[in-house]
Every structure is written in structure tokens, then in C-alpha cells.
N, C-alpha and C. Protein backbone atom coordinates (compact mmCIF):
# COMPACT_ATOMS: atom_id res chain seq x y z
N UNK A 1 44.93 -103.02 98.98
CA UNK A 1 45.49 -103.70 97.82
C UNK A 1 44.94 -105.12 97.77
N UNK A 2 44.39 -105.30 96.82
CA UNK A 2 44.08 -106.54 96.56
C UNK A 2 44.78 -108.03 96.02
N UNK A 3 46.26 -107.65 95.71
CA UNK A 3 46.93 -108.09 95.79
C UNK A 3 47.25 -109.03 94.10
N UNK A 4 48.58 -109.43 93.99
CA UNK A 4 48.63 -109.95 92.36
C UNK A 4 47.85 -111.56 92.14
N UNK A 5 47.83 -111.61 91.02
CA UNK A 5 46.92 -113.05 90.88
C UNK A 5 47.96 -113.43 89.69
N UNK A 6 48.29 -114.15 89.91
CA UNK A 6 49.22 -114.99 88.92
C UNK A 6 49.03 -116.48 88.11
N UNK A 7 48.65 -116.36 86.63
CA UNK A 7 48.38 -117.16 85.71
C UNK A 7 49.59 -118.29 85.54
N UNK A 8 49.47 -119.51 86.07
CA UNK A 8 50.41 -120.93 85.78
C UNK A 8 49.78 -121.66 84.61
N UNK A 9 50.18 -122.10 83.58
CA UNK A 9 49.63 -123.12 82.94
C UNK A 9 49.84 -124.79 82.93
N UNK A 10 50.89 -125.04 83.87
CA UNK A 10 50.96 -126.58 83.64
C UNK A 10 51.12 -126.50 85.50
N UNK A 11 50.64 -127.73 86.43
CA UNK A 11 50.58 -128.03 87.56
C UNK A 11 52.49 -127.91 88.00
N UNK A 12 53.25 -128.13 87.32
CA UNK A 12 54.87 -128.17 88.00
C UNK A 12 54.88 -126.91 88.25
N UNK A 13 54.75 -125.78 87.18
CA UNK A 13 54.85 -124.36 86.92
C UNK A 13 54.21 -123.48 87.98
N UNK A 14 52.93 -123.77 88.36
CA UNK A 14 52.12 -123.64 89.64
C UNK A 14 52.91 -123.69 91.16
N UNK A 15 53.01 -125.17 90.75
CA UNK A 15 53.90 -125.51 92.28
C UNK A 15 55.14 -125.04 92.66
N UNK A 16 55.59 -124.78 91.34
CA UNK A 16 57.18 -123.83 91.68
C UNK A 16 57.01 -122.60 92.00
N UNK A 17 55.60 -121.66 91.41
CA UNK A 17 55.78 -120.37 91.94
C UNK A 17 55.09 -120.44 93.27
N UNK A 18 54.07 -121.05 93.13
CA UNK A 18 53.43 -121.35 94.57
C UNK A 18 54.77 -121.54 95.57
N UNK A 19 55.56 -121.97 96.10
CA UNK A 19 56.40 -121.81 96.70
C UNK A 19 57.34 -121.01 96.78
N UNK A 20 57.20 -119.92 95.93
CA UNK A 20 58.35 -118.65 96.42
C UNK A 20 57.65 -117.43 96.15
N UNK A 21 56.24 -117.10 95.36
CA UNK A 21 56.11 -116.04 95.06
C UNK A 21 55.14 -115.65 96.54
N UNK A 22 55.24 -114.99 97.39
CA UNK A 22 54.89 -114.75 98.37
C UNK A 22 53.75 -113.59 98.20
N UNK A 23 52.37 -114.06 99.20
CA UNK A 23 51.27 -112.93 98.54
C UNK A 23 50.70 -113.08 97.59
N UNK A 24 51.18 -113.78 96.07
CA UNK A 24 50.68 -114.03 95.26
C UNK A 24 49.54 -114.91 95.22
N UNK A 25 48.35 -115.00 94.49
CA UNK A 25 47.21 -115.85 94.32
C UNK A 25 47.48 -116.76 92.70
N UNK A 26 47.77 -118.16 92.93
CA UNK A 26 48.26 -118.60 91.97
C UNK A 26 47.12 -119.67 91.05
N UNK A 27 47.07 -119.59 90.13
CA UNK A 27 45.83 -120.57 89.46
C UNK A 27 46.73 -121.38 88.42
N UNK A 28 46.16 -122.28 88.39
CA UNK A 28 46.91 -123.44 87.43
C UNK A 28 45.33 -123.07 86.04
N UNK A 29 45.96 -122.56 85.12
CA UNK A 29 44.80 -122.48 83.96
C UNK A 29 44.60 -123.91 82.58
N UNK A 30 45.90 -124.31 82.74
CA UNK A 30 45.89 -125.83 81.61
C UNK A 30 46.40 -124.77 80.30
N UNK A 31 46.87 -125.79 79.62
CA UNK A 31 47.25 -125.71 78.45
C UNK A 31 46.52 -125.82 76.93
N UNK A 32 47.35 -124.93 76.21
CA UNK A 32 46.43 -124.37 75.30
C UNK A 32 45.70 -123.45 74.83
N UNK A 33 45.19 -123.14 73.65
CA UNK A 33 43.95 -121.82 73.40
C UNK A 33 42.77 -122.36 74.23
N UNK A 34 42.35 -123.43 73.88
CA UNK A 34 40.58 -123.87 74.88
C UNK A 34 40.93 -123.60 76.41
N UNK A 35 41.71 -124.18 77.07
CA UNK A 35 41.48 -123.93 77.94
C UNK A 35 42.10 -122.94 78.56
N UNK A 36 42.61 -121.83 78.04
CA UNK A 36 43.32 -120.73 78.32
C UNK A 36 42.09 -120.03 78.42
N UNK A 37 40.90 -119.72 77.32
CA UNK A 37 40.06 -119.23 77.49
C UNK A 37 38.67 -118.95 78.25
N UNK A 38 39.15 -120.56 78.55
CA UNK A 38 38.21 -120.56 79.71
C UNK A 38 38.78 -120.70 80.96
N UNK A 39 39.97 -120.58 80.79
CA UNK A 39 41.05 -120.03 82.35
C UNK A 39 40.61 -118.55 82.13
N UNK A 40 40.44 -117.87 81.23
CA UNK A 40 40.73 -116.21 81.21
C UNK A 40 39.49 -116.06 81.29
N UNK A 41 38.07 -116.24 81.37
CA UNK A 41 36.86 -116.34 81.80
C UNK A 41 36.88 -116.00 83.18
N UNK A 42 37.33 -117.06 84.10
CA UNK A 42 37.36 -117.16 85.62
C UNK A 42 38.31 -116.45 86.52
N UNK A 43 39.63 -115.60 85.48
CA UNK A 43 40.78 -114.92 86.26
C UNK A 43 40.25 -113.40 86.14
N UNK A 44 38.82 -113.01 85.16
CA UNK A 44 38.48 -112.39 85.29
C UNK A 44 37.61 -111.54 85.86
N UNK A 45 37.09 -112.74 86.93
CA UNK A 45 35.88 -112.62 87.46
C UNK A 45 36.84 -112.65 89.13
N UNK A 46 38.09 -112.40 89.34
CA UNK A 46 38.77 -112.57 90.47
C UNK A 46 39.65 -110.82 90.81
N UNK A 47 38.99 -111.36 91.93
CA UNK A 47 39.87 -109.53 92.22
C UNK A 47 41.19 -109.37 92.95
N UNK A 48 41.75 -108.49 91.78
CA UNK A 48 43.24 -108.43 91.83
C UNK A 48 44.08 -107.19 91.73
N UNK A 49 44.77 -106.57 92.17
CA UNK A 49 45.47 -105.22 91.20
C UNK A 49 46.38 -105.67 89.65
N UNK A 50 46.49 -107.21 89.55
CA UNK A 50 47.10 -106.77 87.70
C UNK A 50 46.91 -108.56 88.34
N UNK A 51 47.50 -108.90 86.85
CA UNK A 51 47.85 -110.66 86.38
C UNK A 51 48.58 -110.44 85.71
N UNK A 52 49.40 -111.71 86.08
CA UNK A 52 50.62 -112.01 85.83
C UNK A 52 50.43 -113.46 84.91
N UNK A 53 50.69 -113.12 83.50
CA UNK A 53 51.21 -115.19 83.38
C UNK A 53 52.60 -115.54 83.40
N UNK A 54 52.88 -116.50 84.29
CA UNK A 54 53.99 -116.83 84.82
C UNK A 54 54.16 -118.33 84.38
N UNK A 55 55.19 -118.56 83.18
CA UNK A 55 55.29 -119.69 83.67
C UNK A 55 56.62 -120.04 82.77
N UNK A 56 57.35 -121.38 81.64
CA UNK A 56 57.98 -122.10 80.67
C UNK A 56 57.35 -121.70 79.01
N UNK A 57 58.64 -121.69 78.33
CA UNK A 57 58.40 -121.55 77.35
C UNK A 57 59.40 -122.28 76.24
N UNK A 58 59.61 -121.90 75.12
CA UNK A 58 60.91 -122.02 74.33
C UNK A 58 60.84 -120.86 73.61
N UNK A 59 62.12 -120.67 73.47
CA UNK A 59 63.12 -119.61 72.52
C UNK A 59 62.97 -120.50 71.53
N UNK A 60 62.98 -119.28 70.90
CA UNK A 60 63.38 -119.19 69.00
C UNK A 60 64.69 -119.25 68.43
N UNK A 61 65.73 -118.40 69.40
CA UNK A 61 67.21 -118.48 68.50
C UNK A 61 67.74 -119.06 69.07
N UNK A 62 69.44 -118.98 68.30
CA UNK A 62 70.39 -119.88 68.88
C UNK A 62 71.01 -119.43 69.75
N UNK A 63 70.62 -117.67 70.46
CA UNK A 63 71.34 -117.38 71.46
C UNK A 63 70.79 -117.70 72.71
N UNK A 64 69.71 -118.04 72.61
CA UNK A 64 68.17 -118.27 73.89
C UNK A 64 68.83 -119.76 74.59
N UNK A 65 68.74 -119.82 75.89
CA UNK A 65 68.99 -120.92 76.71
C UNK A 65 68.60 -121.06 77.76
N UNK A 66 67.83 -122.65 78.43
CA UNK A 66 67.07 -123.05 79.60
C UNK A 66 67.65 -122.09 80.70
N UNK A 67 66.29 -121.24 81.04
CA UNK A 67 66.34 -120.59 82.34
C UNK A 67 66.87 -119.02 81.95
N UNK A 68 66.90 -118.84 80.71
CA UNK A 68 66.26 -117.50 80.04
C UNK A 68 65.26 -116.67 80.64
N UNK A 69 64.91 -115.48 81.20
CA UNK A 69 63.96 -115.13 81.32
C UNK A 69 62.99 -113.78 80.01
N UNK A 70 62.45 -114.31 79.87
CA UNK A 70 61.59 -113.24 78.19
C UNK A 70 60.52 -112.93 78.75
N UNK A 71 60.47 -111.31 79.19
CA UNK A 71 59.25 -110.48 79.26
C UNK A 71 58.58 -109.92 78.13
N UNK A 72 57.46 -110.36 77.98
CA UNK A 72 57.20 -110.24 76.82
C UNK A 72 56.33 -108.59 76.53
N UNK A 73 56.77 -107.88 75.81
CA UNK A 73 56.39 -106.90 75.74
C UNK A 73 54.84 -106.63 74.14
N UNK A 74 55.06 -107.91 73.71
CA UNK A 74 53.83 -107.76 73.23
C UNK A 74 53.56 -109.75 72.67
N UNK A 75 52.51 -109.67 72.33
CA UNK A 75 51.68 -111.27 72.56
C UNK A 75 51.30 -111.21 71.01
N UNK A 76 51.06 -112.63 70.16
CA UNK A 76 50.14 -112.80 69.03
C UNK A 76 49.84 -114.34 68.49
N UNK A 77 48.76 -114.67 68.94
CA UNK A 77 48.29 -115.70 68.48
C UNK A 77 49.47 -115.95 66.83
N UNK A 78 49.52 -117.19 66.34
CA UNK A 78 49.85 -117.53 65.25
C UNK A 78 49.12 -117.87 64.28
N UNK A 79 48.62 -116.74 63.38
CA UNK A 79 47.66 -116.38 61.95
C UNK A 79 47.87 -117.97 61.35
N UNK A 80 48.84 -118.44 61.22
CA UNK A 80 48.79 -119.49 59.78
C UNK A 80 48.17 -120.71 60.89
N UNK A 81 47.89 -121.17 62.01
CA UNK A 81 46.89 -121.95 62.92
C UNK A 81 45.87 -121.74 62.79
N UNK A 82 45.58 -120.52 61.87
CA UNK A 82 43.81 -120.38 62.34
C UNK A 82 43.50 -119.45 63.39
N UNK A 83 44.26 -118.94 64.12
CA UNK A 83 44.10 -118.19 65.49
C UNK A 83 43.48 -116.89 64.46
N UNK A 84 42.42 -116.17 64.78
CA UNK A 84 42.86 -114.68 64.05
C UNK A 84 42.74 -113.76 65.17
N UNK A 85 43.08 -113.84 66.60
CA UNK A 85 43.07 -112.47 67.61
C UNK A 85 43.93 -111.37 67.37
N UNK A 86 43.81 -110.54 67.86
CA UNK A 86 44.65 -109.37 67.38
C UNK A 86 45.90 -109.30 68.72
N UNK A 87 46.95 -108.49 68.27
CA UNK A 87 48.07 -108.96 68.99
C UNK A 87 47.56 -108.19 70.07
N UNK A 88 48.56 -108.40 71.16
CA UNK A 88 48.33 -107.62 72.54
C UNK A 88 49.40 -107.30 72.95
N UNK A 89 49.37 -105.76 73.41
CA UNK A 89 50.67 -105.41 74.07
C UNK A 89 50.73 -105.78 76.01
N UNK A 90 52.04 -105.77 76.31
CA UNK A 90 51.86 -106.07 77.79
C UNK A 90 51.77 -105.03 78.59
N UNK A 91 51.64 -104.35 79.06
CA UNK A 91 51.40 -103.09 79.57
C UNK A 91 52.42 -103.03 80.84
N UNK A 92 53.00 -104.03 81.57
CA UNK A 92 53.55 -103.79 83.03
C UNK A 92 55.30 -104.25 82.25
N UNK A 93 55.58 -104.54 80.74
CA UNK A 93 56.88 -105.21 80.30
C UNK A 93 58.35 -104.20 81.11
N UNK A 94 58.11 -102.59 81.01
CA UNK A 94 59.23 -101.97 81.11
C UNK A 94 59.68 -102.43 82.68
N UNK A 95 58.22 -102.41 83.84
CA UNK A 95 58.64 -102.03 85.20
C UNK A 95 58.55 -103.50 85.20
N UNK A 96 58.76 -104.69 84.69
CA UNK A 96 58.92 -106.37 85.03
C UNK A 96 60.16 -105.92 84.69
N UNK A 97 60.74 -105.67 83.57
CA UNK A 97 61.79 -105.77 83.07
C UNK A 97 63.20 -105.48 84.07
N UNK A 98 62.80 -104.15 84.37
CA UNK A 98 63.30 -102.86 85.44
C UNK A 98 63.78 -104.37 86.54
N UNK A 99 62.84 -104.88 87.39
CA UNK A 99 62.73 -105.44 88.66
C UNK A 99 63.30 -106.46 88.71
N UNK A 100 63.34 -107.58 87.49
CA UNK A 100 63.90 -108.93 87.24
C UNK A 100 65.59 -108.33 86.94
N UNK A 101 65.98 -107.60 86.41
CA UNK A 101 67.33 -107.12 85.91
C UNK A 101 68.40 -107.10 87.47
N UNK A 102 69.58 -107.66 87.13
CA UNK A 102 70.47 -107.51 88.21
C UNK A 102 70.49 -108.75 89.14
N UNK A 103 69.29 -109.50 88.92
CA UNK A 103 69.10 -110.79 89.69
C UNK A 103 69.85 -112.14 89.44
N UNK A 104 71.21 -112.35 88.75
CA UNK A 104 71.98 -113.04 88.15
C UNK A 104 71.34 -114.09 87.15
N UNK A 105 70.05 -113.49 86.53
CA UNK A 105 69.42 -113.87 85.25
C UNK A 105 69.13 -113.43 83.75
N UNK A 106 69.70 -114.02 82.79
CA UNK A 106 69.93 -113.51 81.35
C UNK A 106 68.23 -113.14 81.58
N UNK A 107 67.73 -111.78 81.25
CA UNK A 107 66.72 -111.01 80.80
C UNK A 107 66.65 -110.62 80.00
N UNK A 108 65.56 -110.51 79.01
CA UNK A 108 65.67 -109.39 78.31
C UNK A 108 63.79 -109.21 76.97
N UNK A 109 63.45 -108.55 76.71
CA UNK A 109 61.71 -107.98 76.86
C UNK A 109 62.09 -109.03 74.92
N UNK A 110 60.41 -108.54 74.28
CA UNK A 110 60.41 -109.60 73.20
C UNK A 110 59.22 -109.96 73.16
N UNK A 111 58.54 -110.42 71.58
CA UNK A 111 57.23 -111.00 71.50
C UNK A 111 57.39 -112.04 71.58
N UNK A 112 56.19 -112.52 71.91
CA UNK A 112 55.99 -114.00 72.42
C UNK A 112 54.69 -114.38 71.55
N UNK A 113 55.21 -115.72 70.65
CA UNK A 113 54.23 -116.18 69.80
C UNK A 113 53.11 -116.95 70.15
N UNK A 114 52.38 -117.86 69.99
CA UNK A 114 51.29 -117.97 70.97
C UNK A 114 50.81 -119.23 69.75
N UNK A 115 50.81 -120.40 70.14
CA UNK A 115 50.47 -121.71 69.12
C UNK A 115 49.88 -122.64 70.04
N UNK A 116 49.01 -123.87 68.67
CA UNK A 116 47.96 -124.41 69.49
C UNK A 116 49.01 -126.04 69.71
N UNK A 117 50.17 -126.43 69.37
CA UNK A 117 51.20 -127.18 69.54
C UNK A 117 52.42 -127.02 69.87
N UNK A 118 53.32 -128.07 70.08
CA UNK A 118 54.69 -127.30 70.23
C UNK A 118 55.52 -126.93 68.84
N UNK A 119 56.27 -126.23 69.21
CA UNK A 119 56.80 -125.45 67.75
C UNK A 119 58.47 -126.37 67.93
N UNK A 120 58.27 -127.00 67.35
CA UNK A 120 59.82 -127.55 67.44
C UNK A 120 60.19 -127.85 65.52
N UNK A 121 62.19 -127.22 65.39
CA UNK A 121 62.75 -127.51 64.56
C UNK A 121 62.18 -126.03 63.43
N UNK A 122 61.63 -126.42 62.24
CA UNK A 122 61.50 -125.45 61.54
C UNK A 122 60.43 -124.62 61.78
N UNK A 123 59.80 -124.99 62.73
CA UNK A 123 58.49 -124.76 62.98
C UNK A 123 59.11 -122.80 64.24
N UNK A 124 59.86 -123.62 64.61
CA UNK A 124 61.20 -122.10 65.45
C UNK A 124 61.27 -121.51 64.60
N UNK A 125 61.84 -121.94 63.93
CA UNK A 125 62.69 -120.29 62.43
C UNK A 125 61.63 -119.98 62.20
N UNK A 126 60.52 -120.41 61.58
CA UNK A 126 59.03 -119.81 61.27
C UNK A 126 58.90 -118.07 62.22
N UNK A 127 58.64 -118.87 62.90
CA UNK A 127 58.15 -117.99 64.38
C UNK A 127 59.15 -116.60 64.93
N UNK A 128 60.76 -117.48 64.95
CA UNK A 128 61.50 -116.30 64.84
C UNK A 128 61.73 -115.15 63.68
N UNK A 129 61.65 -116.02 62.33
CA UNK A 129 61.32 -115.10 61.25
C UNK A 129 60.81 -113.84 61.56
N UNK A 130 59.43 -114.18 62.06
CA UNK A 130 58.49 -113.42 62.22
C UNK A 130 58.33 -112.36 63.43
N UNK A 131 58.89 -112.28 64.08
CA UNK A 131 59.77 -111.45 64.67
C UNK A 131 59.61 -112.05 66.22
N UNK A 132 59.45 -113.12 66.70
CA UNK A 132 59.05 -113.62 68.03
C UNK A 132 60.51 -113.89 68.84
N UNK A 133 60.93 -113.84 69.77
CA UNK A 133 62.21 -114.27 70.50
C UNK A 133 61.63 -115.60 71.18
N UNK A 134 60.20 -115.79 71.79
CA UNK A 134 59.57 -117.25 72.27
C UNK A 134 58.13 -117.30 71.95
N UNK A 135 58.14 -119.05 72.40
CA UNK A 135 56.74 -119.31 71.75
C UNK A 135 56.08 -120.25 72.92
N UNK A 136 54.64 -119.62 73.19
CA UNK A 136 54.03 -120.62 74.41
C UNK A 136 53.13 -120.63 73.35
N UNK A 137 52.05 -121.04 74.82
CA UNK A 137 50.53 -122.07 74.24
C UNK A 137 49.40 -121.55 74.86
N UNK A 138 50.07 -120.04 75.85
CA UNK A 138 48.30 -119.70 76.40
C UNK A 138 48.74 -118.28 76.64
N UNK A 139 49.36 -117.80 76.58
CA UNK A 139 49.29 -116.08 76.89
C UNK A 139 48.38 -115.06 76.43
N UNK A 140 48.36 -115.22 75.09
CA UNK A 140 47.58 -114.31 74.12
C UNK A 140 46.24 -114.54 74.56
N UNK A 141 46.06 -115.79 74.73
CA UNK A 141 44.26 -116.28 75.52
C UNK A 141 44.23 -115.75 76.98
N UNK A 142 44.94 -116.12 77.15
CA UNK A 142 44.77 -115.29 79.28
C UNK A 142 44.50 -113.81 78.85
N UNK A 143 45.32 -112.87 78.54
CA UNK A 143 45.29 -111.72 78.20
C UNK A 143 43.77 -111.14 78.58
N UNK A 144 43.05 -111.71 77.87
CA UNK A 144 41.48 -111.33 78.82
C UNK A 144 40.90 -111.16 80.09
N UNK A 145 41.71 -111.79 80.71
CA UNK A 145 41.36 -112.35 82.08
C UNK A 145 41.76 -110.85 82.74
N UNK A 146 42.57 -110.54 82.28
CA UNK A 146 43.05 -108.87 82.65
C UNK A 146 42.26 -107.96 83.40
N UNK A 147 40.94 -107.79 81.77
CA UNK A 147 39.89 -106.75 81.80
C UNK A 147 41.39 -105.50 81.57
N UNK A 148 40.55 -104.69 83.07
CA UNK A 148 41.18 -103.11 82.65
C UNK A 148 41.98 -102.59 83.54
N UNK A 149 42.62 -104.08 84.21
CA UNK A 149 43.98 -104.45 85.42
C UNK A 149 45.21 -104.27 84.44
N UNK A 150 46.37 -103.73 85.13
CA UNK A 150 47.96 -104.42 84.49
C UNK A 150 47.86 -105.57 84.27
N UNK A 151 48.39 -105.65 83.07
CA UNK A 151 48.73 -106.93 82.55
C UNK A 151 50.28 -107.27 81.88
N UNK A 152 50.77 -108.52 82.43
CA UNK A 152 52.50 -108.95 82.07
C UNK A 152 52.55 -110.38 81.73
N UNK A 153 53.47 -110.92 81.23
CA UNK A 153 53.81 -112.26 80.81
C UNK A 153 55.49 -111.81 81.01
N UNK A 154 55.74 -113.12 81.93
CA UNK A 154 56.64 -113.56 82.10
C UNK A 154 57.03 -114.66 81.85
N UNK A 155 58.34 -115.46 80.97
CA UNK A 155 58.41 -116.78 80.53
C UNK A 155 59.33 -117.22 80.78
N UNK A 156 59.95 -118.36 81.37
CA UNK A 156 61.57 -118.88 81.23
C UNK A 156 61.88 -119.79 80.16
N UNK A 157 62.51 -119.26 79.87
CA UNK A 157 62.85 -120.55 78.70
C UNK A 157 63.44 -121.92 79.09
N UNK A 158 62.67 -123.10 78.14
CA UNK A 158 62.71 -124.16 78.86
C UNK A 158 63.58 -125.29 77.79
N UNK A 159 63.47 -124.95 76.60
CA UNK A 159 64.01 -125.44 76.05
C UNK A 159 64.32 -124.44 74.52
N UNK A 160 65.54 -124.48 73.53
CA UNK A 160 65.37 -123.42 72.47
C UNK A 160 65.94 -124.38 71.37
N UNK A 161 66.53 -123.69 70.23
CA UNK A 161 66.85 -124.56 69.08
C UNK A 161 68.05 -125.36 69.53
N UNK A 162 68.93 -124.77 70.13
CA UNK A 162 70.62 -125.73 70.20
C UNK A 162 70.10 -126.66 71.67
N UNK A 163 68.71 -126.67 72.36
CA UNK A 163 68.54 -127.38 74.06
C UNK A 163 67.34 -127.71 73.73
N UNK A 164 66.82 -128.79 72.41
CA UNK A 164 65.75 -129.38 72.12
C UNK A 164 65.28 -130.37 73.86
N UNK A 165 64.02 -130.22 73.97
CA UNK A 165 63.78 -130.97 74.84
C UNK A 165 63.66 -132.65 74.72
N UNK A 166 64.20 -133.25 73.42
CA UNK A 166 64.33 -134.41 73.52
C UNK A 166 65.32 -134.92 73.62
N UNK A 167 66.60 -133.73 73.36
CA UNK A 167 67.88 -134.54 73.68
C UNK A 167 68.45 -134.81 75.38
N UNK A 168 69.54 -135.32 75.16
CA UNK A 168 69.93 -136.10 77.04
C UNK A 168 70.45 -135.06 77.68
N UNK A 169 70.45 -133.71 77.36
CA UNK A 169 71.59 -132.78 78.42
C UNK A 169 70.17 -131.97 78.80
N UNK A 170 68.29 -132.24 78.46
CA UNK A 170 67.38 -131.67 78.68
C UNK A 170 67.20 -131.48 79.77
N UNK A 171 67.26 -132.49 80.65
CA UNK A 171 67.31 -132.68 82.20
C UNK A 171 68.03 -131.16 82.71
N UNK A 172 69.55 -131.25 82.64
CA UNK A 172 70.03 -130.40 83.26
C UNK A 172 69.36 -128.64 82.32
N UNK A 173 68.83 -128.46 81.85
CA UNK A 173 68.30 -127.42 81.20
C UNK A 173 67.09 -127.29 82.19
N UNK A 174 65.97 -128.36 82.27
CA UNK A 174 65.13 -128.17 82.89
C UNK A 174 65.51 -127.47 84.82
N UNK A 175 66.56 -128.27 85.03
CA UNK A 175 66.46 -127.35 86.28
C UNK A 175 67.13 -126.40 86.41
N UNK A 176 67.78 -125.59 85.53
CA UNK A 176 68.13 -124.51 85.25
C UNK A 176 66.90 -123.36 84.82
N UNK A 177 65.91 -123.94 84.13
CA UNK A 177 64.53 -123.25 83.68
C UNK A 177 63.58 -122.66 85.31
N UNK A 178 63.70 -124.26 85.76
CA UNK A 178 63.19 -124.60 87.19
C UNK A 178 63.43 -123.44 88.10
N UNK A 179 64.88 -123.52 88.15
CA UNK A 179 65.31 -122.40 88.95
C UNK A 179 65.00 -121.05 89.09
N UNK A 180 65.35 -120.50 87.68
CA UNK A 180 65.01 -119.47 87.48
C UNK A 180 63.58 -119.02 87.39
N UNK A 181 62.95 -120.22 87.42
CA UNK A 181 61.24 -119.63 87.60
C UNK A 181 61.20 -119.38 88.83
N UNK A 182 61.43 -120.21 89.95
CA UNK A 182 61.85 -119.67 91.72
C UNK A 182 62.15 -118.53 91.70
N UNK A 183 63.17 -118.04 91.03
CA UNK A 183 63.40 -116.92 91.05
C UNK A 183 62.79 -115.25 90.82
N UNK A 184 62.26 -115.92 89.75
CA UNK A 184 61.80 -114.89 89.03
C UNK A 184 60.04 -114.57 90.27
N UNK A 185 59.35 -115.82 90.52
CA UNK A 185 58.74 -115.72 91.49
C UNK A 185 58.93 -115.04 93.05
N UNK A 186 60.41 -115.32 93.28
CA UNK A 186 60.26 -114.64 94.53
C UNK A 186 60.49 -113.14 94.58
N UNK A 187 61.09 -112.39 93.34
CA UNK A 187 60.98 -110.95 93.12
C UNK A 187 59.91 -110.49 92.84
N UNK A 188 58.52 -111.40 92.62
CA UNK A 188 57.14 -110.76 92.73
C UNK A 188 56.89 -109.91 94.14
N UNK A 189 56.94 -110.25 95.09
CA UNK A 189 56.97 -109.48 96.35
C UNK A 189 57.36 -108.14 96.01
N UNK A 190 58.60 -107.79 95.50
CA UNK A 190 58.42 -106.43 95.67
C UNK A 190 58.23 -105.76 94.45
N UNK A 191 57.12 -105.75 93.91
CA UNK A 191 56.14 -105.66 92.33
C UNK A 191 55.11 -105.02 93.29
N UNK A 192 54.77 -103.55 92.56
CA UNK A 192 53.40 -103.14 92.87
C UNK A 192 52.93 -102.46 91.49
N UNK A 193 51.93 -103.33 90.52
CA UNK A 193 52.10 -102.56 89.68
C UNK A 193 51.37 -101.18 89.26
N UNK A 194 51.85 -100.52 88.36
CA UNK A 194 51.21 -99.35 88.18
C UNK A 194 50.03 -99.21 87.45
């Protein structure tokens, strides 16, 4: 077994799974479509049994809250940015889903929108409209890095519409997000995917 390789996009996100996901091979790829793509260039040229992107996100509704976990069962760039990739399904969503469940963390599967900024205020309803439960900044671009390995996205939610990240109770959201990314990292260990 060659073991999982797991996609971080911001250096905190890295360092948090880097410390609990055990076995795992962790890459910090940066933020964004550019450099997602040329993160998904180099995760592809690495040998692995599947990739994982692991990292923060935000929810779309008003039921979504810091330290949420959203497996995303399918990916899509955002058409009105200019993006035009075609959506992507996740292929490992049911058996992430299966494994994270029972771990005293709100779960639950969902598309994940994929933008070249942050989506804050109306820019959410947009996105949820459209049928997304969260919205990052590099999934749909990693997705390559795959090839013809399992492929999953895993996200915690870091901030949503009622836990804007500029208001003062953000803090305590963030280490609630924090947490649950520990978490969600150290149940990688017993992940073999199919």
C-alpha cells in the first residue's frame, strides 16, 4: 500500500492535519484556481492509493456551523467567474461519509462550490441557490491530481451565513472548525479506500 496523500490548502490546515492524521502524506497546495492547478500537476505525479482534499470552508445556509463537517459528494467550479470545468463527482463520498459518522461531529455529504474569492453575504444565497451546501477555493482544481486513484473532499466549515468570519464570536468558531479538522484527520487511519 502506498499509502493516502492528502491535499491542505492553507499552511494552518496542513499543520493541523499533519499532526493527527497518522500515515498520511500531507502537501500544503496554496490557495485558489492557479495554484490549485499547479498543486494538482505535482499530486499527480506522487504515488498514492487515493487523495484526499482536506481542509476549511464556509457553508451556505443558516443551518451550517464552525466545525461542520461536508463531504462533498460532487465539486463545480462557479460558471458566472469564468471557470468553465465540468463538475466532478467524488468517488470515495459514501465510505468518508460511512467512517466520519458517530464521531460526535454534525456530518453530512453535499456539493461544494468552487470560487476564485471569498463568497461572503449575497454572494452565499447565490451559491446555495444553486444547489451547493459549501464553498472553497481549490477542490474542483485538485481533482486532477487524482488521475485514476479514489478521489474525496473533505471540508469543515469555518465560517457560514449566521458565523461571518468578521464578526467577534469568529474566534470561538474557528476553534471549533480547528477541532474538528483534528478530528476528522485522525479517523484517516482507519480509511482504506476502495
Amino acid at each position: 500500500m502506498r499509502g493516502l496523500l492528502v491535499a491542505a490548502p492553507m499552511r494552518v490546515e496542513a499543520a493541523l492535519i499533519s499532526s493527527a492524521a497518522r500515515g498520511a502524506r500531507v502537501r500544503k497546495t496554496g490557495m485558489g484556481p492557479a495554484r490549485s492547478k499547479v498543486a494538482a500537476a505535482a499530486l499527480a505525479g506522487e504515488q498514492a492509493d487515493a487523495l484526499l482534499v482536506l481542509g476549511f470552508c464556509g457553508g451556505l445556509d443558516e443551518g451550517s456551523v464552525p466545525g461542520e463537517v461536508i463531504v462533498a459528494d460532487e465539486l463545480y467550479a462557479a460558471s458566472d467567474e469564468g471557470h468553465l470545468e465540468e463538475p466532478v463527482a467524488c468517488s470515495t463520498a459514501g465510505e468518508l461519509l460511512t467512517l466520519l459518522a458517530g464521531r460526535g461531529m454534525k456530518v453530512r455529504a453535499g456539493r461544494i462550490a468552487c470560487v476564485s474569492r471569498l463568497a461572503l453575504g449575497e454572494r452565499r444565497r447565490e451559491l446555495h441557490a444553486q444547489g451547493a451546501v459549501a464553498v472553497d477555493m481549490e477542490s474542483v482544481w485538485l481533482a486532477a491530481g487524482a488521475g485514476a486513484r479514489p478521489f474525496g473532499v473533505v471540508r469543515v466549515v469555518l465560517d457560514s451565513p449566521s458565523h461571518e468570519l468578521l464578526r467577534p464570536q469568529a474566534a470561538a468558531g474557528a476553534v471549533r472548525a480547528a477541532r474538528a479538522l483534528r478530528n476528522v484527520a485522525r479517523s484517516l487511519h482507519e480509511w482504506s479506500p476502495r
